[in-house]
N, C-alpha and C. Protein backbone atom coordinates (compact mmCIF):
# COMPACT_ATOMS: atom_id res chain seq x y z
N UNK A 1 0.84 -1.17 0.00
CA UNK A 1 0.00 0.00 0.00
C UNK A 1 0.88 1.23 0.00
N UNK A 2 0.57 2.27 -0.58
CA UNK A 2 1.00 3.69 -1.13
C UNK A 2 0.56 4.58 0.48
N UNK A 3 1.54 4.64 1.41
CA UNK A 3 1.03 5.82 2.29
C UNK A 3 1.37 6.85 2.14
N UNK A 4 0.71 8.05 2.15
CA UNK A 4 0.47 9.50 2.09
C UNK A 4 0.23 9.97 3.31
N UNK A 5 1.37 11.04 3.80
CA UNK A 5 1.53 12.43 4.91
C UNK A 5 1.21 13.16 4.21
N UNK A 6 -0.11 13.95 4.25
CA UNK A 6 -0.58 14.98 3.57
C UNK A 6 0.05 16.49 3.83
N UNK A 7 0.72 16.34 5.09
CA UNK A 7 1.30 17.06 6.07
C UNK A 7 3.25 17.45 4.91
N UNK A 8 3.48 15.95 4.51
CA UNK A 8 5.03 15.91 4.10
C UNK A 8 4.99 16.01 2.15
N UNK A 9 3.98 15.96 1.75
CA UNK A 9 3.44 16.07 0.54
C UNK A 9 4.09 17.27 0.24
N UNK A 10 4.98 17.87 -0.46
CA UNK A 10 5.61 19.33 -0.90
C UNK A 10 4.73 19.55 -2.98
N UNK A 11 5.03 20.65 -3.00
CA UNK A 11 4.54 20.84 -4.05
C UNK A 11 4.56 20.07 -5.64
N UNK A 12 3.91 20.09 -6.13
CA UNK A 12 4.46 18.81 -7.02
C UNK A 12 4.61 17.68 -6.66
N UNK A 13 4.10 17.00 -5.68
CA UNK A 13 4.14 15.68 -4.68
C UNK A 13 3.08 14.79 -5.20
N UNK A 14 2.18 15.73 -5.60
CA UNK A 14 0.71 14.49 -5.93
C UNK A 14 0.88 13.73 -7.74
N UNK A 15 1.50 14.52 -8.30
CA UNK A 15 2.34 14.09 -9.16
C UNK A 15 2.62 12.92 -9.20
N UNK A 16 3.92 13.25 -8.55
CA UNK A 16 5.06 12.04 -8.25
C UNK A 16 3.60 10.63 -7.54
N UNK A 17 2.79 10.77 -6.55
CA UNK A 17 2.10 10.15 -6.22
C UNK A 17 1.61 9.37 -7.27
N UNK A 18 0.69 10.47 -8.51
CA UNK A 18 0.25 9.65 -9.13
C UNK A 18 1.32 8.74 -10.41
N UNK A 19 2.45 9.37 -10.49
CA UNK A 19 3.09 8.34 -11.06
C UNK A 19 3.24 6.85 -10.38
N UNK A 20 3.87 7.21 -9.29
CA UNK A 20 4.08 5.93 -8.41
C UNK A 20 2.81 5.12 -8.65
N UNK A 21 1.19 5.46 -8.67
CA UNK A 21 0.41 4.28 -8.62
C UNK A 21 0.00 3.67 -10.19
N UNK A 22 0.69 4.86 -11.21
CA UNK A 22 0.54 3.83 -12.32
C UNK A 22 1.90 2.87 -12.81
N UNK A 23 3.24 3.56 -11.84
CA UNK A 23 3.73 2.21 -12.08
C UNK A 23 3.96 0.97 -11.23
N UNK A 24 3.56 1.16 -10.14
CA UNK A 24 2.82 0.07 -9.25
C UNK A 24 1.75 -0.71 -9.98
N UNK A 25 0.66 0.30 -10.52
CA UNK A 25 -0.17 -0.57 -11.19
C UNK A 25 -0.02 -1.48 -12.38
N UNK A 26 1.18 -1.06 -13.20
CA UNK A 26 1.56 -1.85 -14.43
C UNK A 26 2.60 -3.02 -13.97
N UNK A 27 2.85 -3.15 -12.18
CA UNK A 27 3.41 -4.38 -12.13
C UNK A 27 2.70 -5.98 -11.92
N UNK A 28 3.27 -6.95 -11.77
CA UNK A 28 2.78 -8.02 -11.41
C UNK A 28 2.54 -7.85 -9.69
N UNK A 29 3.08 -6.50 -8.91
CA UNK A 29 2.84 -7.08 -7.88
C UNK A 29 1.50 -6.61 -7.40
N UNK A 30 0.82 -6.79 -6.17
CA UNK A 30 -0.40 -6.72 -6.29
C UNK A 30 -0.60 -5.03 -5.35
N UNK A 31 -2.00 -3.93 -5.86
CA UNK A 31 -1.84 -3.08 -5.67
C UNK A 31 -1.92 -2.62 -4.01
N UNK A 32 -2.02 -3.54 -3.09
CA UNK A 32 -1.93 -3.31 -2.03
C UNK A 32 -0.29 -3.51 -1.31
N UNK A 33 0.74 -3.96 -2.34
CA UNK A 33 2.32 -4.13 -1.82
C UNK A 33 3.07 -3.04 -1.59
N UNK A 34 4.09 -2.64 -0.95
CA UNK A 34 4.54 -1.32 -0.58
C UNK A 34 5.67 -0.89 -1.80
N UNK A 35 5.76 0.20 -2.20
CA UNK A 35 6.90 0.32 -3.22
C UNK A 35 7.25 1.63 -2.40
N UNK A 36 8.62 0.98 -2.25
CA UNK A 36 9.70 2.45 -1.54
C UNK A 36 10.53 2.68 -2.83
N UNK A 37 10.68 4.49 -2.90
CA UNK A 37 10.80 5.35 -3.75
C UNK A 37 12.27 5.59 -3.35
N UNK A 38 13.41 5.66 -4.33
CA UNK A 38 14.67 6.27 -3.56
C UNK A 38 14.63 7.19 -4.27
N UNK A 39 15.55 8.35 -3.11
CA UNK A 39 15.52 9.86 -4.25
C UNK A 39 16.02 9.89 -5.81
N UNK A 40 17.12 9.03 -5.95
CA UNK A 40 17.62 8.85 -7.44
C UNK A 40 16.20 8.24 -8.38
N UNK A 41 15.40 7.77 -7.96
CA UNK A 41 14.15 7.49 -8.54
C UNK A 41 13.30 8.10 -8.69
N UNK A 42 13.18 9.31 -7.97
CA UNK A 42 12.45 10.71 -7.82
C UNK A 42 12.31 10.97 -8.89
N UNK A 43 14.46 11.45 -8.75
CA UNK A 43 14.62 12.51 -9.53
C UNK A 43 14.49 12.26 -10.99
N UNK A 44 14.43 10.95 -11.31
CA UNK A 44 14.49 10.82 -12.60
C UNK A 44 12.76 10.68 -13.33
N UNK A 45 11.94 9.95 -12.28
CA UNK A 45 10.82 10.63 -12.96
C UNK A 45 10.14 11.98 -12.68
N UNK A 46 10.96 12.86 -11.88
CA UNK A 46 10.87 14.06 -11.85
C UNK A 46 11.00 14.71 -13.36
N UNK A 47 12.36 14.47 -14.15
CA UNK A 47 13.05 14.79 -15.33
C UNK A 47 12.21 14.72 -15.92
N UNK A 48 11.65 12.65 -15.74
CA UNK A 48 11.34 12.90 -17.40
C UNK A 48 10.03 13.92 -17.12
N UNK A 49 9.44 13.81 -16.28
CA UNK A 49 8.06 14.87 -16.45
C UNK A 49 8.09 16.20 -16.60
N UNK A 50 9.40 16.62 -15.49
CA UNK A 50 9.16 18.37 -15.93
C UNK A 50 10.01 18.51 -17.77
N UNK A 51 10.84 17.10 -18.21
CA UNK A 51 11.22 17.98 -19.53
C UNK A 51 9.97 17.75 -20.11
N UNK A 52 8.98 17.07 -20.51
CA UNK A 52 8.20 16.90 -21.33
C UNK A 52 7.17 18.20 -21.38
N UNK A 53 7.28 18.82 -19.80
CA UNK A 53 6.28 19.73 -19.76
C UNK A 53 6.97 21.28 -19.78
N UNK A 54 8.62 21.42 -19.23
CA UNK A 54 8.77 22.18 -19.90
C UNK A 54 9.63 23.21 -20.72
N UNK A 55 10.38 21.26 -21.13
CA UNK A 55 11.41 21.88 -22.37
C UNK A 55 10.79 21.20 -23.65
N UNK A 56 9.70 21.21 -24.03
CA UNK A 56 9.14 20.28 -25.00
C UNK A 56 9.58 20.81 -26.52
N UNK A 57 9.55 22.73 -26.20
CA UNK A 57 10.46 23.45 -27.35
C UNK A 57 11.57 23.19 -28.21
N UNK A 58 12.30 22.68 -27.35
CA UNK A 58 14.26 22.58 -27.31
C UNK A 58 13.78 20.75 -27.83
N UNK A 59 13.12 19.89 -27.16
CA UNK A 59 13.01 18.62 -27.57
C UNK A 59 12.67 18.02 -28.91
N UNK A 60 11.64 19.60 -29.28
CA UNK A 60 11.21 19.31 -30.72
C UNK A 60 12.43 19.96 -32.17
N UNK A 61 12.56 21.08 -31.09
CA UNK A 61 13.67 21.54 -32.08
C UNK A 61 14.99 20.70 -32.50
N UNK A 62 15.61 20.07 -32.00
CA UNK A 62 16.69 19.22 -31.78
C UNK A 62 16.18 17.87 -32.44
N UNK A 63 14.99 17.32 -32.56
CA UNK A 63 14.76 16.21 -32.35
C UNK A 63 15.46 15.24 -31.94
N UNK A 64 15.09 15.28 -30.60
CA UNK A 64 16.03 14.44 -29.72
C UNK A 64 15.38 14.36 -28.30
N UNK A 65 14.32 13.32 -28.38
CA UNK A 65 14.06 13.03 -27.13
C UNK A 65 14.54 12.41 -26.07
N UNK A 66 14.26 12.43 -24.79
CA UNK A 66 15.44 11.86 -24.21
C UNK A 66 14.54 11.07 -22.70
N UNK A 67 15.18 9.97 -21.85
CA UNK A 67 14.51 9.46 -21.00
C UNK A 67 15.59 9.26 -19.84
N UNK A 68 15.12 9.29 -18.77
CA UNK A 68 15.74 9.25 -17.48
C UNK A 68 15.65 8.29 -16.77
N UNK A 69 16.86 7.62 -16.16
CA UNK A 69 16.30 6.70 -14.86
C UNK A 69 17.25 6.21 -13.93
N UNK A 70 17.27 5.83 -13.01
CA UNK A 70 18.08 6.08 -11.72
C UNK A 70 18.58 4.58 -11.92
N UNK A 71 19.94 4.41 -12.13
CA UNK A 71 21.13 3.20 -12.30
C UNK A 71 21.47 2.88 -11.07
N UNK A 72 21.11 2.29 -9.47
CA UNK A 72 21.11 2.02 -8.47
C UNK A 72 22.57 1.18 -8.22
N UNK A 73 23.53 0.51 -9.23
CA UNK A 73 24.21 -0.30 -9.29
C UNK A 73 25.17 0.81 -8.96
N UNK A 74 25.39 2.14 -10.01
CA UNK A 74 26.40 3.37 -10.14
C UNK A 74 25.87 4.45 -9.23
N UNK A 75 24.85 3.95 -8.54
CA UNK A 75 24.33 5.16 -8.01
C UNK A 75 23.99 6.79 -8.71
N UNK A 76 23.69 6.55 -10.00
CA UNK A 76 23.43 7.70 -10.91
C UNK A 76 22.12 8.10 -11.59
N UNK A 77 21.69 8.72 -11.66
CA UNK A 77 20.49 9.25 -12.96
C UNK A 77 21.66 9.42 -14.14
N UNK A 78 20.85 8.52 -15.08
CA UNK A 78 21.29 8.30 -16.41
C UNK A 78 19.77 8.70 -17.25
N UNK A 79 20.52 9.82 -18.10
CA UNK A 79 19.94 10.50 -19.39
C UNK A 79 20.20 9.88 -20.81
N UNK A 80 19.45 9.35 -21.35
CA UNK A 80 19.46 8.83 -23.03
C UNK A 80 18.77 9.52 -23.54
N UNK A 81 19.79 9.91 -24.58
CA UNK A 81 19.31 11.23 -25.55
C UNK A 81 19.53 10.61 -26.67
N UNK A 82 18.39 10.33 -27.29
CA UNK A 82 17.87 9.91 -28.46
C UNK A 82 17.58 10.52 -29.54
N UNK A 83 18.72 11.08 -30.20
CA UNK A 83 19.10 11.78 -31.16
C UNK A 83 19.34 11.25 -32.96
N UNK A 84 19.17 12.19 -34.14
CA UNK A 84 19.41 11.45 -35.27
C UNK A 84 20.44 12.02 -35.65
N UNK A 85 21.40 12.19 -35.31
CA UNK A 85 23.24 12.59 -35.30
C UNK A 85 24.38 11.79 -35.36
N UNK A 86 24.97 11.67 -36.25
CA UNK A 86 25.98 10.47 -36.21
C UNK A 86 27.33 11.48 -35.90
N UNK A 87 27.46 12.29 -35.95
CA UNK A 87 29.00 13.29 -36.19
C UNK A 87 28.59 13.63 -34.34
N UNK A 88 30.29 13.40 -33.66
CA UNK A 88 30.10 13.63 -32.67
C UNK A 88 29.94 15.14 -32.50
N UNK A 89 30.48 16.07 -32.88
CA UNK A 89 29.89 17.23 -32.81
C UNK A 89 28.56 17.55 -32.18
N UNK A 90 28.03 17.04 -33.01
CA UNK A 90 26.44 17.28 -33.14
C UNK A 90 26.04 16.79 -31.74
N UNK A 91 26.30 15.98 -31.46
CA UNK A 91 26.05 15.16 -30.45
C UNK A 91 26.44 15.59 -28.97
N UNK A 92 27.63 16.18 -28.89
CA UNK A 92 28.01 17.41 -27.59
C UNK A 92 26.96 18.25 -27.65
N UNK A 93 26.91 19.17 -28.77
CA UNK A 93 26.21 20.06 -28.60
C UNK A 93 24.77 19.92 -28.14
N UNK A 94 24.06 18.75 -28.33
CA UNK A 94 22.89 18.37 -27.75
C UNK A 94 23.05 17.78 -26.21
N UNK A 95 24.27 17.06 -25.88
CA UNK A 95 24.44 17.08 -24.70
C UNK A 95 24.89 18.44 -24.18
N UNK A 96 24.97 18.78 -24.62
CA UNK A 96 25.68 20.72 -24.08
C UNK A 96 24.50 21.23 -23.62
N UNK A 97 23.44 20.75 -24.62
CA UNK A 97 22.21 21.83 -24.14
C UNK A 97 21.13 21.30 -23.44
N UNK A 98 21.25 19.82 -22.88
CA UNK A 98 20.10 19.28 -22.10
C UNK A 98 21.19 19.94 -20.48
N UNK A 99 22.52 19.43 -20.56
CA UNK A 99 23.06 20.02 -19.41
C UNK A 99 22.83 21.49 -19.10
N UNK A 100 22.64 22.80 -19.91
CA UNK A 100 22.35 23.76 -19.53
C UNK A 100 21.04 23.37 -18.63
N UNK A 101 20.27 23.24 -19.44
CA UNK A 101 18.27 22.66 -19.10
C UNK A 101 18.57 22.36 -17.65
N UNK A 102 19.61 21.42 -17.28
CA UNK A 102 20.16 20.74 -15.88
C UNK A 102 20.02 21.91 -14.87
N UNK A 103 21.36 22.68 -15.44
CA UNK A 103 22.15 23.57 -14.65
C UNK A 103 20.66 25.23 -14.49
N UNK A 104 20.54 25.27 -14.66
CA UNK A 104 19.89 26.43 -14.94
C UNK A 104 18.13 26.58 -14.52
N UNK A 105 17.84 25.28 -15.02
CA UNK A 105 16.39 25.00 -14.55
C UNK A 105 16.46 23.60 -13.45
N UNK A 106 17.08 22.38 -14.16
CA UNK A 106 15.97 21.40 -13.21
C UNK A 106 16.98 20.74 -11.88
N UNK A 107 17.81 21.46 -11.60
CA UNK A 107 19.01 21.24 -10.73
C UNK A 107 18.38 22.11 -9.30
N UNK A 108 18.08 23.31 -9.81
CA UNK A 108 17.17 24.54 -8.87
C UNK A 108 16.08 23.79 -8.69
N UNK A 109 15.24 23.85 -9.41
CA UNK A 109 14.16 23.13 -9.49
C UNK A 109 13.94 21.66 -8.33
N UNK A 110 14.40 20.77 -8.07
CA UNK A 110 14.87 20.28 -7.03
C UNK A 110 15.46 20.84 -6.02
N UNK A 111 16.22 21.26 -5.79
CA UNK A 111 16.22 21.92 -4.70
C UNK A 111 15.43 22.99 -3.97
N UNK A 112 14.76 23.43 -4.71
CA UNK A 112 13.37 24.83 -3.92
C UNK A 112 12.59 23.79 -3.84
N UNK A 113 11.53 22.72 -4.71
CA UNK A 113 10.57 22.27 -4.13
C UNK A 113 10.41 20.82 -3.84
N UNK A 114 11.89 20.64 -3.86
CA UNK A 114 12.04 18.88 -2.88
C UNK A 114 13.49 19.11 -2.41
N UNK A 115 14.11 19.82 -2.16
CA UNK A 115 14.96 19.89 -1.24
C UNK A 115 16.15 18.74 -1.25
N UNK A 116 16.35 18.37 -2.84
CA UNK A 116 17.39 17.69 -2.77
C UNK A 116 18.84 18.18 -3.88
N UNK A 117 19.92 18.41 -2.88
CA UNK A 117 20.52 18.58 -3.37
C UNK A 117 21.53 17.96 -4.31
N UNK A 118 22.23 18.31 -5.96
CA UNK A 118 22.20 17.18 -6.85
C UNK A 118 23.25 18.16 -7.82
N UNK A 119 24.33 18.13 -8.48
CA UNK A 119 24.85 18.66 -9.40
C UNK A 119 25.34 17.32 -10.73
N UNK A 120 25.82 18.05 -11.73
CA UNK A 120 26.17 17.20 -13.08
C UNK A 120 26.43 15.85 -12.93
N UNK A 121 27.62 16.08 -11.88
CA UNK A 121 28.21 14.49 -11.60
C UNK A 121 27.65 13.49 -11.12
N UNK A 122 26.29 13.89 -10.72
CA UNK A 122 25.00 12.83 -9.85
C UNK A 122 24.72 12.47 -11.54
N UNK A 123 25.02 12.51 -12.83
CA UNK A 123 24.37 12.28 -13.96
C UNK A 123 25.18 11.85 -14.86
N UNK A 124 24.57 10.89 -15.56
CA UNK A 124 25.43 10.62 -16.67
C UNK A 124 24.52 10.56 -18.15
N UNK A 125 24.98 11.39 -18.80
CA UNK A 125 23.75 10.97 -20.29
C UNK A 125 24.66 10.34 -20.95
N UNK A 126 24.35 9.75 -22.20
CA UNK A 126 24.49 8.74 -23.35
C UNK A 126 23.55 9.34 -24.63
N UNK A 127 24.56 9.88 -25.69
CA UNK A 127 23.47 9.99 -26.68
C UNK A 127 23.47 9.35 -27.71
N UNK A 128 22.29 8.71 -27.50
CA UNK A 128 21.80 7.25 -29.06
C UNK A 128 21.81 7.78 -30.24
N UNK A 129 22.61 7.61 -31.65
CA UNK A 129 21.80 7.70 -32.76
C UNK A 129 20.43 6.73 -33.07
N UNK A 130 19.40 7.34 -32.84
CA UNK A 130 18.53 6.54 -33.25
C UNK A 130 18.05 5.88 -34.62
N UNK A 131 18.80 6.39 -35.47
CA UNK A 131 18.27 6.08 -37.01
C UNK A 131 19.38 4.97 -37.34
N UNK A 132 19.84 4.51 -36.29
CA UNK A 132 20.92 3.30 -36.38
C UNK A 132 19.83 2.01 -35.84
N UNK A 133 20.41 1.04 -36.15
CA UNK A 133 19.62 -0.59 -36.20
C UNK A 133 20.30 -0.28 -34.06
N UNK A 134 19.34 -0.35 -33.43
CA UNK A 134 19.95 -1.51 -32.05
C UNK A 134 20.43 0.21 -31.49
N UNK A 135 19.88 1.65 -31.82
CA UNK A 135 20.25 2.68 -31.58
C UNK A 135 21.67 2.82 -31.08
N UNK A 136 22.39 2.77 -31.62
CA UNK A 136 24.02 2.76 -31.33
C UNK A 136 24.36 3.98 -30.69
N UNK A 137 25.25 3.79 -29.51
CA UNK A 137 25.42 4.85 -28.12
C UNK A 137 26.63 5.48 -29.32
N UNK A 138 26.34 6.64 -29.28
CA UNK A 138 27.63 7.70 -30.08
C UNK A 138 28.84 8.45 -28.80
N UNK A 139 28.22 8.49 -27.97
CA UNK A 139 29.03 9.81 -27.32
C UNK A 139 28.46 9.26 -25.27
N UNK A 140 29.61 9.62 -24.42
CA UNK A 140 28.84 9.28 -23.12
C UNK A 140 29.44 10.31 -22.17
N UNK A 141 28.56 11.39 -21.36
CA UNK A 141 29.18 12.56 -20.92
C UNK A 141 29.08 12.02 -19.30
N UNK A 142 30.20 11.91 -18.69
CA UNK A 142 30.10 11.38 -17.53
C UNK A 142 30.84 12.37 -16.24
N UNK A 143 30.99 12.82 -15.00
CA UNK A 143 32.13 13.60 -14.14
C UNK A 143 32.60 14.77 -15.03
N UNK A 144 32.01 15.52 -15.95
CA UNK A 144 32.70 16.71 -16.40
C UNK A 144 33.31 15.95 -18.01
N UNK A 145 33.52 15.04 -17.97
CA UNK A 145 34.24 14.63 -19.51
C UNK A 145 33.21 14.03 -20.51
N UNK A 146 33.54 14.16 -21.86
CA UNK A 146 33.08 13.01 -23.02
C UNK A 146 34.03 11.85 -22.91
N UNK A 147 33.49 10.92 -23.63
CA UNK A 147 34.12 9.69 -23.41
C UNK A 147 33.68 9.45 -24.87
N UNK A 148 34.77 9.08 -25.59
CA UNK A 148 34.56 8.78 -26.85
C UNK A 148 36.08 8.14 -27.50
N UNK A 149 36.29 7.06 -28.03
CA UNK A 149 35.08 5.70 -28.28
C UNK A 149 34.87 5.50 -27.31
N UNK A 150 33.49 4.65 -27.32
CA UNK A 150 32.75 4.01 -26.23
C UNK A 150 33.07 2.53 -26.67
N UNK A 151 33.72 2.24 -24.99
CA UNK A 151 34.28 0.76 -25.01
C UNK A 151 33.25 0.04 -24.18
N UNK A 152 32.13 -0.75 -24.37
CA UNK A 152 31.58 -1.34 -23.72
C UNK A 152 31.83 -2.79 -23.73
């Protein structure tokens, strides 16, 4: 079961609530089981929701959508930016500009209305060419650096 402090609920909370019960609800487990939330899990369906709602501009312009989710193994929010760019160039520069989006909006943004504090290095993006078979990882911005080739 999903408990709610209506009292600890901060702005943008019922949100996050109702995400949590539709992806509780799309599991096998049953809707009365407890699902504990870690902040790296927050924050990443925090992302993907506030980019959709409100960098949707910059997402269309670029075409390059992108998805978030908290890597518990690295302890990171990992960004895939799903881009149609094969020249790494191209490909910084779109990581250049979801990291501004970071730095400027959704970095603050967490911290005024959930109070968690979080900079670049809590993140790692990866940007996919998508118009490749099996979307082939081009470029991986990790601690301040690119990493290119990608040796996996």
């Amino acid at each position: 079961m999903i408990e709610i402090n209506r009292a600890s609920v901060k702005p943008g909370g019922l949100m996050i609530c109702i995400f949590i019960f539709f992806i509780v609800n799309l599991s096998s487990a049953a809707l009365s089981d407890t699902y504990e939330l870690s902040e790296g899990d927050l924050v990443a369906i925090q992302l993907n929701a506030h980019s959709q709602s409100k960098w949707q501009d910059i997402i269309e312009q670029y075409d390059a959508p992108f998805h978030a989710y908290y890597d518990q193994t690295d302890d990171i929010v990992v960004i895939q930016v799903y881009g149609t760019k094969d020249r790494i160039d191209a490909a910084k520069d779109m990581i250049d500009q979801v990291r501004k989006l970071l730095v400027n909006d959704f970095i603050p943004y967490l911290k005024n209305i959930h109070e968690i504090d979080m900079n670049t290095n809590d993140i790692r993006m990866i940007y996919c060419n998508r118009t490749e078979e099996g979307m082939r990882k081009i470029l991986i911005w990790e601690h301040g650096k690119f990493k290119f080739p990608i040796n996996e």
